[in-house]
N, C-alpha and C. Protein backbone atom coordinates (compact mmCIF):
# COMPACT_ATOMS: atom_id res chain seq x y z
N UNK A 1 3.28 -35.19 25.53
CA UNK A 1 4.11 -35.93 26.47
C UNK A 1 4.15 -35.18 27.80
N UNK A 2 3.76 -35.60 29.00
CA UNK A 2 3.89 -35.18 29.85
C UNK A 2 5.67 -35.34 31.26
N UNK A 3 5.61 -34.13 31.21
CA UNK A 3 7.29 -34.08 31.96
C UNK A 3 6.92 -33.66 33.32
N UNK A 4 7.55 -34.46 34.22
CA UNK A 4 7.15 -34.15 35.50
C UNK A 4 7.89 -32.76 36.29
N UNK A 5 7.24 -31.83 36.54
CA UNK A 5 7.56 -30.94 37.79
C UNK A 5 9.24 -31.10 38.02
N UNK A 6 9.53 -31.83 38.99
CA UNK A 6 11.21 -32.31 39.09
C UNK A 6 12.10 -32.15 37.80
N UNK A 7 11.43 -32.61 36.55
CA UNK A 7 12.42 -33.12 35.67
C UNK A 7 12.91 -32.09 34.77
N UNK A 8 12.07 -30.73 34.93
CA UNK A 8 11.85 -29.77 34.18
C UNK A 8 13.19 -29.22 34.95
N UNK A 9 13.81 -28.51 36.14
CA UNK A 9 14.02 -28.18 36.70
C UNK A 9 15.81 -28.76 36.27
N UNK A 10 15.63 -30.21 36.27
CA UNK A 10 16.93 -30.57 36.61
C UNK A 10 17.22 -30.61 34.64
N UNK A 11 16.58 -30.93 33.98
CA UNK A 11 16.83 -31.05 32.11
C UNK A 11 17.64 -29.15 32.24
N UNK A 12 16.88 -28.02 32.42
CA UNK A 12 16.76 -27.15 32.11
C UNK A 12 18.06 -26.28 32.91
N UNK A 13 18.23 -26.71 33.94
CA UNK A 13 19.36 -25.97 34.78
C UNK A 13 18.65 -24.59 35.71
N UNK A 14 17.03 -25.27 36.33
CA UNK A 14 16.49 -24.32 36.92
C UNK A 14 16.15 -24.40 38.11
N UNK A 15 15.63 -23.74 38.78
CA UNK A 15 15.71 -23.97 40.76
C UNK A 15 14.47 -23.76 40.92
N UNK A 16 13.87 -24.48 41.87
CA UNK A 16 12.61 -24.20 42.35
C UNK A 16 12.19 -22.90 43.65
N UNK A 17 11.46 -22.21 43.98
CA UNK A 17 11.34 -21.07 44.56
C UNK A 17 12.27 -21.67 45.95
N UNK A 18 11.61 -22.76 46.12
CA UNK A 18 12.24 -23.82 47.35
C UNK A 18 14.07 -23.74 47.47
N UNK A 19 14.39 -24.16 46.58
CA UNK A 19 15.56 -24.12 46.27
C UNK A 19 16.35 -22.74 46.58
N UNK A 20 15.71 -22.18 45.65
CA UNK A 20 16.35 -20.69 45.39
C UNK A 20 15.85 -19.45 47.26
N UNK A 21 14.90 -19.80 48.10
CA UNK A 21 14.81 -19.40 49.33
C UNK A 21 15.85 -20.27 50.29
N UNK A 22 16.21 -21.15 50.28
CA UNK A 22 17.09 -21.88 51.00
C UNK A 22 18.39 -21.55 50.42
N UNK A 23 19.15 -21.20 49.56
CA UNK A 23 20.44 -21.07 48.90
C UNK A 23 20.55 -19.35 49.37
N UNK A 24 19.50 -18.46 49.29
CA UNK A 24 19.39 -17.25 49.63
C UNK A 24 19.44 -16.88 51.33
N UNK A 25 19.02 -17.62 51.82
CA UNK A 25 18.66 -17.66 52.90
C UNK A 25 17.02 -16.54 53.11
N UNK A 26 16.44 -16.49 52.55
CA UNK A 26 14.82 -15.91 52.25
C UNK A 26 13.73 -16.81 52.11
N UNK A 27 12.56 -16.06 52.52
CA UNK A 27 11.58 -17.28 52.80
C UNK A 27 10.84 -17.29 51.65
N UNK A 28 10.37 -18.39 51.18
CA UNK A 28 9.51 -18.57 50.11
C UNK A 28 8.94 -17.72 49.60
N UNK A 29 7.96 -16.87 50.36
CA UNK A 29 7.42 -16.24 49.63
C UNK A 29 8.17 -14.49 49.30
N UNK A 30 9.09 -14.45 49.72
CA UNK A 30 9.53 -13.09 49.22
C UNK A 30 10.49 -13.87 48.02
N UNK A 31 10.65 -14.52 47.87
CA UNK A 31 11.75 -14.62 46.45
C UNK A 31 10.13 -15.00 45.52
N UNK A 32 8.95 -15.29 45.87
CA UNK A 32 8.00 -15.24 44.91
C UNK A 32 7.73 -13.76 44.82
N UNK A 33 7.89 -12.77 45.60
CA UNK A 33 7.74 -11.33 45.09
C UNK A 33 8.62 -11.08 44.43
N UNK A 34 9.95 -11.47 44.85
CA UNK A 34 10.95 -10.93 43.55
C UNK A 34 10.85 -11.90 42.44
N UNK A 35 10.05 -13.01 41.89
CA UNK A 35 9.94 -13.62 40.36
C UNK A 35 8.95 -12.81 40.00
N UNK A 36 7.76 -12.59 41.20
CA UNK A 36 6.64 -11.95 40.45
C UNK A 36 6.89 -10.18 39.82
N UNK A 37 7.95 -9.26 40.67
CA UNK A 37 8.37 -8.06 40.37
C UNK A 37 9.44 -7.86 39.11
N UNK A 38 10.14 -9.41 38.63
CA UNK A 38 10.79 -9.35 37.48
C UNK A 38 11.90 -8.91 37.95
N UNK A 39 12.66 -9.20 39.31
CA UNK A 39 13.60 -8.85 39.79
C UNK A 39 14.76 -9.73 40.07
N UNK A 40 14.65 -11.06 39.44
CA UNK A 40 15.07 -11.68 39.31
C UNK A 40 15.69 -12.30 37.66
N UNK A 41 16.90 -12.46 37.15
CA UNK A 41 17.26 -12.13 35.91
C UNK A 41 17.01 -13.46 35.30
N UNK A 42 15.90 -13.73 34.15
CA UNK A 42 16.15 -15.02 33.51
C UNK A 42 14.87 -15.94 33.86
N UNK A 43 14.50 -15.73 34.96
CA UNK A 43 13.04 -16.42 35.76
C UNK A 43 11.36 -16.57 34.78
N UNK A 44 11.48 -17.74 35.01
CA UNK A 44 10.32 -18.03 33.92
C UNK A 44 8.93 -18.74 34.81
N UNK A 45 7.87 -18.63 34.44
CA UNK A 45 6.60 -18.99 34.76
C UNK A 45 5.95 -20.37 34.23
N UNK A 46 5.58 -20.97 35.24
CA UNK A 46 5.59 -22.22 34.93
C UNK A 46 4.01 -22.27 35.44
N UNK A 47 3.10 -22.26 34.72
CA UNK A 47 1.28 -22.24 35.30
C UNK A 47 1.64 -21.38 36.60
N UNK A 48 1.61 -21.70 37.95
CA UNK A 48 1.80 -21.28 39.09
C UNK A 48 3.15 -21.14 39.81
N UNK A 49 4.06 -21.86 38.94
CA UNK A 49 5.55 -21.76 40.27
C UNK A 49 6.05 -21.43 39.07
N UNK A 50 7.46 -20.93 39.37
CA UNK A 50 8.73 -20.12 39.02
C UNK A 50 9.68 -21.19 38.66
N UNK A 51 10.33 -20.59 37.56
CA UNK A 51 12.36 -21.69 37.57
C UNK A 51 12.88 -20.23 37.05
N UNK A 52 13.85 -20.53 38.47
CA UNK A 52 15.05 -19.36 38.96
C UNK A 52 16.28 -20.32 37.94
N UNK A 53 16.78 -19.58 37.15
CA UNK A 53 18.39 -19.86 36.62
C UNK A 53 18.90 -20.65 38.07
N UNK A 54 19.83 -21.50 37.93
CA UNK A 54 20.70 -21.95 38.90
C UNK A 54 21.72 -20.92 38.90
N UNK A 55 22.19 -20.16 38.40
CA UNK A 55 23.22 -19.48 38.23
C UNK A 55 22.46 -17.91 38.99
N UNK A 56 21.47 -17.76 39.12
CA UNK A 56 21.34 -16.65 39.72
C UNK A 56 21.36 -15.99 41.04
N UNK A 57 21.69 -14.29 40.37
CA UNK A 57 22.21 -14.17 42.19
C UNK A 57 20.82 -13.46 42.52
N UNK A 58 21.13 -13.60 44.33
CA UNK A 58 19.84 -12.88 44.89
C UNK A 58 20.01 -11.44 44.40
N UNK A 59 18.67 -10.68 44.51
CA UNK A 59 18.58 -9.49 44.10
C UNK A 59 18.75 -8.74 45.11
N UNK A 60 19.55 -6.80 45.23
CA UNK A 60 20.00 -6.60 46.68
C UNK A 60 18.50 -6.09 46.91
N UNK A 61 18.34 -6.23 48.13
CA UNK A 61 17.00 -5.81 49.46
C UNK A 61 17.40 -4.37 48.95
N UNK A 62 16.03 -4.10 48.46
CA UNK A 62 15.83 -2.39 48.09
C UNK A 62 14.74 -1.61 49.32
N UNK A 63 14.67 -2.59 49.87
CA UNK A 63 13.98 -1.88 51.38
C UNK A 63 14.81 -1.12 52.45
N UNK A 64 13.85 0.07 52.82
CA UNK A 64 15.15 1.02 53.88
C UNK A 64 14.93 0.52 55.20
N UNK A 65 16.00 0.52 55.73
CA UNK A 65 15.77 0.53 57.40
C UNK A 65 16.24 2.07 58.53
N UNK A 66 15.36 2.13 59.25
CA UNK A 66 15.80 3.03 60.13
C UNK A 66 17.00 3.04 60.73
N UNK A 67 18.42 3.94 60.63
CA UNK A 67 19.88 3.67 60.79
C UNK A 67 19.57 3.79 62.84
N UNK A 68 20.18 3.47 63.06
CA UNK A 68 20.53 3.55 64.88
C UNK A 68 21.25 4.78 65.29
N UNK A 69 20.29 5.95 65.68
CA UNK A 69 21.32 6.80 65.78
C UNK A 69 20.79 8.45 64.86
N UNK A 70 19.82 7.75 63.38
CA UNK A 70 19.41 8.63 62.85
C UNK A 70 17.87 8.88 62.88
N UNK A 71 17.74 9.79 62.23
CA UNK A 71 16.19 10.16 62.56
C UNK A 71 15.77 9.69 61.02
N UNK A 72 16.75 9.53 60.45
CA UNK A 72 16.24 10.03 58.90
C UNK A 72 15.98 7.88 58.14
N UNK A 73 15.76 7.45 57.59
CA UNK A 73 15.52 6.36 57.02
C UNK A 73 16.71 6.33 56.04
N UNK A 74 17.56 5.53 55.86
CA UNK A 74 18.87 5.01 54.87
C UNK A 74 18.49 3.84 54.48
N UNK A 75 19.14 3.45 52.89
CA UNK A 75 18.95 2.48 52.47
C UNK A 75 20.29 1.75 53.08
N UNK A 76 20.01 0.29 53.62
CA UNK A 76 20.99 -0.73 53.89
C UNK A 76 21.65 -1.66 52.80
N UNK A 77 22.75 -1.71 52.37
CA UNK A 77 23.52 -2.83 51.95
C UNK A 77 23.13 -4.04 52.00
N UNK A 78 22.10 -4.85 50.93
CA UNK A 78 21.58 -6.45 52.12
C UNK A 78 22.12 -7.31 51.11
């Protein structure tokens, strides 16, 4: 039986990368680095695209930024 793309999503209680970059405010393809890094809790593989839990939260930005002021690199709160 074939289930369409859409229907999987809404039966299952799952978000599309689409979804889940717009609710985050992140662009498509970095919330596909965080399904593909497993940094995301619950996220399953679907041939080529992702279903994000609806219930999930973004993962915090583990990237450093240079502080204003310091010489040294700090991790930011994101």
């Amino acid at each position: 039986m074939f289930i369409e793309y859409a229907e999987v999503f809404l039966i299952t209680g799952y978000m599309s990368v689409r979804e889940a970059s717009e609710k985050w405010g992140a662009s498509e393809r970095w919330v596909q680095i965080l399904c593909s890094e497993s940094r995301i809790e619950g996220v399953i593989r679907f041939g080529r695209s992702w279903a994000i839990p609806k219930d999930a939260e973004k993962p915090a930005d583990g990237r450093t930024k240079l502080v204003k002021g310091s010489k040294h690199k700090q991790k930011v709160d994101g």
